[in-house]
Protein backbone atom coordinates (compact mmCIF):
# COMPACT_ATOMS: atom_id res chain seq x y z
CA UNK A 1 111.77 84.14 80.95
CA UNK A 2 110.29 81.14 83.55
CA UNK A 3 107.68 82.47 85.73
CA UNK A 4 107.01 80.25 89.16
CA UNK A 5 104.42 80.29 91.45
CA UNK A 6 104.16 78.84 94.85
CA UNK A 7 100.40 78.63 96.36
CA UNK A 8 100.56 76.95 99.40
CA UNK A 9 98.39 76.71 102.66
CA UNK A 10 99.53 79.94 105.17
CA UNK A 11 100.10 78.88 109.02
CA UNK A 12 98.37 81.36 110.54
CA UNK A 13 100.94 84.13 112.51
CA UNK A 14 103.69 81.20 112.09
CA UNK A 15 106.53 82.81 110.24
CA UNK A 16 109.25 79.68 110.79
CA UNK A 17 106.57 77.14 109.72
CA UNK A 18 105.65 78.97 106.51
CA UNK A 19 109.45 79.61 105.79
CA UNK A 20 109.92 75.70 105.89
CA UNK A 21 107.21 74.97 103.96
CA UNK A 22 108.56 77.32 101.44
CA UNK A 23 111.74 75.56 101.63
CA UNK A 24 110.32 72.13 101.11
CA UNK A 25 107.94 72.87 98.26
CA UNK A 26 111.21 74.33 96.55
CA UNK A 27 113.85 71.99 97.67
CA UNK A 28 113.30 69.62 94.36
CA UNK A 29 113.21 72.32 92.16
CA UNK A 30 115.23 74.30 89.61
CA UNK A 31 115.39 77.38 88.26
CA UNK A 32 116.88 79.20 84.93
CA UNK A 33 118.85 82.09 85.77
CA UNK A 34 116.22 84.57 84.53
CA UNK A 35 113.46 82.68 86.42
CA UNK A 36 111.08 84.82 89.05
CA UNK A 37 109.60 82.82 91.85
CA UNK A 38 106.96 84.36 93.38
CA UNK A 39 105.01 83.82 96.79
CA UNK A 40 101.69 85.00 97.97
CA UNK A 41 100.71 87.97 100.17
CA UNK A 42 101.84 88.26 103.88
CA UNK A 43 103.39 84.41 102.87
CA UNK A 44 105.01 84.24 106.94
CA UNK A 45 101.77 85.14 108.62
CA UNK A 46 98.47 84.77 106.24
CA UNK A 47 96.36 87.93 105.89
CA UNK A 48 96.61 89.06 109.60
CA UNK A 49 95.11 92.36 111.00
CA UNK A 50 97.18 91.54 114.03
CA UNK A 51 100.18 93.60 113.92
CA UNK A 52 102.24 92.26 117.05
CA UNK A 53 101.84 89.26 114.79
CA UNK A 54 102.55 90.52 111.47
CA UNK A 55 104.79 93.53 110.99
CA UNK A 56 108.71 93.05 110.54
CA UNK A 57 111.12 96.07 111.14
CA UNK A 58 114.75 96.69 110.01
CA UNK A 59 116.78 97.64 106.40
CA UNK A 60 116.12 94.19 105.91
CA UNK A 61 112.96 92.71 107.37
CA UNK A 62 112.92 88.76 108.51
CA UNK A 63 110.72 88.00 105.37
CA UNK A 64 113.22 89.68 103.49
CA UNK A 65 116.03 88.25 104.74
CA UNK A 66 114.16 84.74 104.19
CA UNK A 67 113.52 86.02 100.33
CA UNK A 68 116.93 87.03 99.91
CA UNK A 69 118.44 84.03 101.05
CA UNK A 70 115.97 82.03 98.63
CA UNK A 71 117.51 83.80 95.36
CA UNK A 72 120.62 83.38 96.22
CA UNK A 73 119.72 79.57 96.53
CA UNK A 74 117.92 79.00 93.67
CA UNK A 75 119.96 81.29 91.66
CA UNK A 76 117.20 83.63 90.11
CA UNK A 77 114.71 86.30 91.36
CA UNK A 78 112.75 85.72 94.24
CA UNK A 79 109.02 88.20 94.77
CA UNK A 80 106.80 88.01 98.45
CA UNK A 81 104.93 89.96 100.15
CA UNK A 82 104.96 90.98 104.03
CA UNK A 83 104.27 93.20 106.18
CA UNK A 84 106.18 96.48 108.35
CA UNK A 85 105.83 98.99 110.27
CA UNK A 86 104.37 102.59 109.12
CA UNK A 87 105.03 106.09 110.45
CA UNK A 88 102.16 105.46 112.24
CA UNK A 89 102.34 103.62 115.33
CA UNK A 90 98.58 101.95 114.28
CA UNK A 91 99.29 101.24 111.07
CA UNK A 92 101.31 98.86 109.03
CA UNK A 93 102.43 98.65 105.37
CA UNK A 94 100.90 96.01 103.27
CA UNK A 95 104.81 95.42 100.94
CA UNK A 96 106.08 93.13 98.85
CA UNK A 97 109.93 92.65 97.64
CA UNK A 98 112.18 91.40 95.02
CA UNK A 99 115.72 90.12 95.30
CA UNK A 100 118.58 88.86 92.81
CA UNK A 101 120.45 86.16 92.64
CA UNK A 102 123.32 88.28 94.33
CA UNK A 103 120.90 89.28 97.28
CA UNK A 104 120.74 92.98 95.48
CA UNK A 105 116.76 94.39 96.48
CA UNK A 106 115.79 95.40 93.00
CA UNK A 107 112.10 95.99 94.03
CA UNK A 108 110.02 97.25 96.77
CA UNK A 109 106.13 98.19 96.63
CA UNK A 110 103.41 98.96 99.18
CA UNK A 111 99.93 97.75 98.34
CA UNK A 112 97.86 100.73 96.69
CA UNK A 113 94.46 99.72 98.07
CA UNK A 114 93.67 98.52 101.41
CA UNK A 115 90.47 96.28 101.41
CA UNK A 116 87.80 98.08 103.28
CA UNK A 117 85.98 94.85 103.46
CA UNK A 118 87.22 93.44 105.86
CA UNK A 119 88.52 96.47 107.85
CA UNK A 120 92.54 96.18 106.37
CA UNK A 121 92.06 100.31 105.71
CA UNK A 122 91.90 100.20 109.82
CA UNK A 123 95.27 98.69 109.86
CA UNK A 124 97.26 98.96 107.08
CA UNK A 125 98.14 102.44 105.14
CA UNK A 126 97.98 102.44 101.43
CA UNK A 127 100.59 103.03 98.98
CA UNK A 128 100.50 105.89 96.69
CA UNK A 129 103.35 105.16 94.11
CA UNK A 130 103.57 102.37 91.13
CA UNK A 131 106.53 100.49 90.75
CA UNK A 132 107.92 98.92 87.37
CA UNK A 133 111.64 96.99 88.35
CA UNK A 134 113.52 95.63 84.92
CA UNK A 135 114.28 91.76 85.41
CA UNK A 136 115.52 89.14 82.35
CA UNK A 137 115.15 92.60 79.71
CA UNK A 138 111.58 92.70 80.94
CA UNK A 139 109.97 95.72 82.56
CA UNK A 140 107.83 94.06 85.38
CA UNK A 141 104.82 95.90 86.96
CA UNK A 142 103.89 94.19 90.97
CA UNK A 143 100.74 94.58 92.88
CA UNK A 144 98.74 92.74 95.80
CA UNK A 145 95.67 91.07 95.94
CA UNK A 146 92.78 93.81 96.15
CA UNK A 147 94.74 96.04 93.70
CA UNK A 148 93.28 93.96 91.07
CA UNK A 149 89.88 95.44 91.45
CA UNK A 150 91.06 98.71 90.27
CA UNK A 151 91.98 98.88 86.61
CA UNK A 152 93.28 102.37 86.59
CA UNK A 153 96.72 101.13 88.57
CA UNK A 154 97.39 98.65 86.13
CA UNK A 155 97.21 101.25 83.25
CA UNK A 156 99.48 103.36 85.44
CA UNK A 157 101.79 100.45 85.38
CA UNK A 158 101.22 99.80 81.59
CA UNK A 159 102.19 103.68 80.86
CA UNK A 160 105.44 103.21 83.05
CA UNK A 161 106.41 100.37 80.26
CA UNK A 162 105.34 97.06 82.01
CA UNK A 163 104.84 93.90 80.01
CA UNK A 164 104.77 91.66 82.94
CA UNK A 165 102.10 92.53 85.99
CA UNK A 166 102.21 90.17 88.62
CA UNK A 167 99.55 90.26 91.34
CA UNK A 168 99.92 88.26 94.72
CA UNK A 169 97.70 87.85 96.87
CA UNK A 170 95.14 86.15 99.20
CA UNK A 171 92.08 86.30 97.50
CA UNK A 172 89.39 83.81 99.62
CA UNK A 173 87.19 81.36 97.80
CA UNK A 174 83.84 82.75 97.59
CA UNK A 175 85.09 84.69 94.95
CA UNK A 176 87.25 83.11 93.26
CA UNK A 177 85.36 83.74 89.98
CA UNK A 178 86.01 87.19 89.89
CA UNK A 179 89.80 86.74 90.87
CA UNK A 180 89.90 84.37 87.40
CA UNK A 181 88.17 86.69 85.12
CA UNK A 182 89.41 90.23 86.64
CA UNK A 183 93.25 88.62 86.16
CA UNK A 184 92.15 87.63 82.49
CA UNK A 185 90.67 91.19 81.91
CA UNK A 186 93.68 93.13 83.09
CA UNK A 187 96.11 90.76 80.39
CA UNK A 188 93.64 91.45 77.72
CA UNK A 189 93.29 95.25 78.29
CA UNK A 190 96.46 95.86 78.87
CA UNK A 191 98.29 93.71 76.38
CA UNK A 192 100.73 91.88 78.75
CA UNK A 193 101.43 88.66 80.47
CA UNK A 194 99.75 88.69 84.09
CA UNK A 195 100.78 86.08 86.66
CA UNK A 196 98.52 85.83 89.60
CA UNK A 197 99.69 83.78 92.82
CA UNK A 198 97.15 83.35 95.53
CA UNK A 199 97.34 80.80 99.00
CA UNK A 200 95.62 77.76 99.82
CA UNK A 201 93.71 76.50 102.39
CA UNK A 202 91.95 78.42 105.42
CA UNK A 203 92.63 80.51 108.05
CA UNK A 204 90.33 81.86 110.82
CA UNK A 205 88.06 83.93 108.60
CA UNK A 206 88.22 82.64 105.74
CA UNK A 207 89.11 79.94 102.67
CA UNK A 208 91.66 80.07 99.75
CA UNK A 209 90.92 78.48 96.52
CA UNK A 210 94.69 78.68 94.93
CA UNK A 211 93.97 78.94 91.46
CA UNK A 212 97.37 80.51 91.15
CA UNK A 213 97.44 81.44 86.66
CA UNK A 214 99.67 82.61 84.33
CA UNK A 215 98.08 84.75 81.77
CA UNK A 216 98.68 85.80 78.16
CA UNK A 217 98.32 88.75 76.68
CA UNK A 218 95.12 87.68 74.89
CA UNK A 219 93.99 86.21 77.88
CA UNK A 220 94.23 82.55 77.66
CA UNK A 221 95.33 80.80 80.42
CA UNK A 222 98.57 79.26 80.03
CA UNK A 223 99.03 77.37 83.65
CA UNK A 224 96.54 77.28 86.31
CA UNK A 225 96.73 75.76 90.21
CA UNK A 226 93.96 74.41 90.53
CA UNK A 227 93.16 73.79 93.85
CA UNK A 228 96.04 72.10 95.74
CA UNK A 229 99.38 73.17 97.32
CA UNK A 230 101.98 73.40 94.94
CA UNK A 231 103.92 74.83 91.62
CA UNK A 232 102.83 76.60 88.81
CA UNK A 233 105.49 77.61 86.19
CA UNK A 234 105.22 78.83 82.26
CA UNK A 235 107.45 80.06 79.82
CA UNK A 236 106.90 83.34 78.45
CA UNK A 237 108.39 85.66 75.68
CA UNK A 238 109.11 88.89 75.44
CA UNK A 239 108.25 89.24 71.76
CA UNK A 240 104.92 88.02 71.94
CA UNK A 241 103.68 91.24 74.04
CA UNK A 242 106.04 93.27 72.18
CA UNK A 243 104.67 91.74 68.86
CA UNK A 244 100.78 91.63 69.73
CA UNK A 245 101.19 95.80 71.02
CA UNK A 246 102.84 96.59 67.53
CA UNK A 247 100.07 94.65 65.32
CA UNK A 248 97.04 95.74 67.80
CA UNK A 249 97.80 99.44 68.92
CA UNK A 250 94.95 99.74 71.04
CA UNK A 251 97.75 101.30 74.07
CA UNK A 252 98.70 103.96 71.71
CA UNK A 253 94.72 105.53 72.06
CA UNK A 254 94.87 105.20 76.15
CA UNK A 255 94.34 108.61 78.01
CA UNK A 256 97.47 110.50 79.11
């Protein structure tokens, strides 16, 4: 399977910008049929606590609409993130989505952990449930951003059969360190590929250092963003987790 990943710098609360940009960094480009493009968190808006701003009603949200329109286009699966309204007239959900090439929503999870940090908890309700969607004969495990702190949902996702966890997200600068070495740790612990896509540049409160990577299950890095606006894409095979978990059962002693 091809794995893409679009980091790019978020207008801030500027949905139709962001969904050009997206458009133009992808205009040159194509995709295998079992390719997976994936965007960062809250891609129309940036990481917003705003909710007139951010949130998106309807079966299909405008995001959605924008992602579904994308696969169709390119032909393969499309993965973003946004964010819509909760039962809760104060809160929003923290989501991301995945559509086929025939528009079919295949996916649909709500962030697990809401980053007290910088108050998202006050705005956003957490998710409760994993999610593993099959794509390309792979079992594929999603999460967002400050989900990666917390090993014990990736496990979850392992037990549910995943062999791909992707993780988008906007993950600021200052530590950007731990957003390397935490995506690392999760492949290596959990014997799969991880693909991490995180935004650019800066927004009111804070700066993005990309470093969108794609991750093998030993940990090596097998394509890495770097700093600037733009693609990341790898190759990856099925058989290698699938080969790696049969020689090195270390899954096979996890906790039920």
């Amino acid at each position: 399977m091809e794995v893409i990943g679009l980091q790019f710098d978020i207008e801030w609360e500027n949905p139709e910008a962001n969904y050009r940009k997206i458009e133009d960094y992808l205009a040159g480009i194509s995709a295998r049929s079992d390719a997976l493009i994936i965007l960062p968190e809250m891609f129309a808006t940036g990481f917003s606590m705003n909710l007139d701003a951010t949130l998106e009603a309807g079966d299909l949200t405008r995001s959605e609409e924008f992602l579904q329109k994308l696969a169709k286009e390119k032909g393969c699966a499309v993965m973003g993130g946004f964010a819509t309204p909760s039962k809760r007239a104060d809160r929003g959900q923290n989501e991301l989505a995945v559509f086929s090439p025939s528009g079919e929503k295949i996916c649909r999870y709500q962030k697990n952990r809401a980053f007290r940090y910088t108050r998202e908890a006050d705005h956003y309700l957490p998710g409760r449930e994993m999610v593993v969607f099959d794509w390309a004969g792979w079992k594929i495990a999603p999460l967002i951003c400050y989900d990666l702190r917390f090993p014990e949902l990736f496990r979850r996702a392992t037990a549910m059969g995943a062999e791909l966890i992707t993780v988008i997200a906007s993950w600021p600068a200052v530590r950007a360190d731990h957003w390397v070495t935490l995506l690392r740790a999760r492949a290596i612990e959990n014997q799969a590929y991880v693909v991490g896509v995180n935004r650019t540049g800066e927004d009111p409160n804070l700066d993005y250092p990309g470093r969108s990577i794609i991750i093998d299950p030993w940990g090596e890095i097998l394509a890495d963003g770097g700093g600037d606006d733009g693609l990341i894409r790898a190759e990856i095979d099925l058989e290698t987790v699938r080969g790696w978990r049969d020689d090195f059962p270390a899954l096979e002693d996890m906790e039920a």
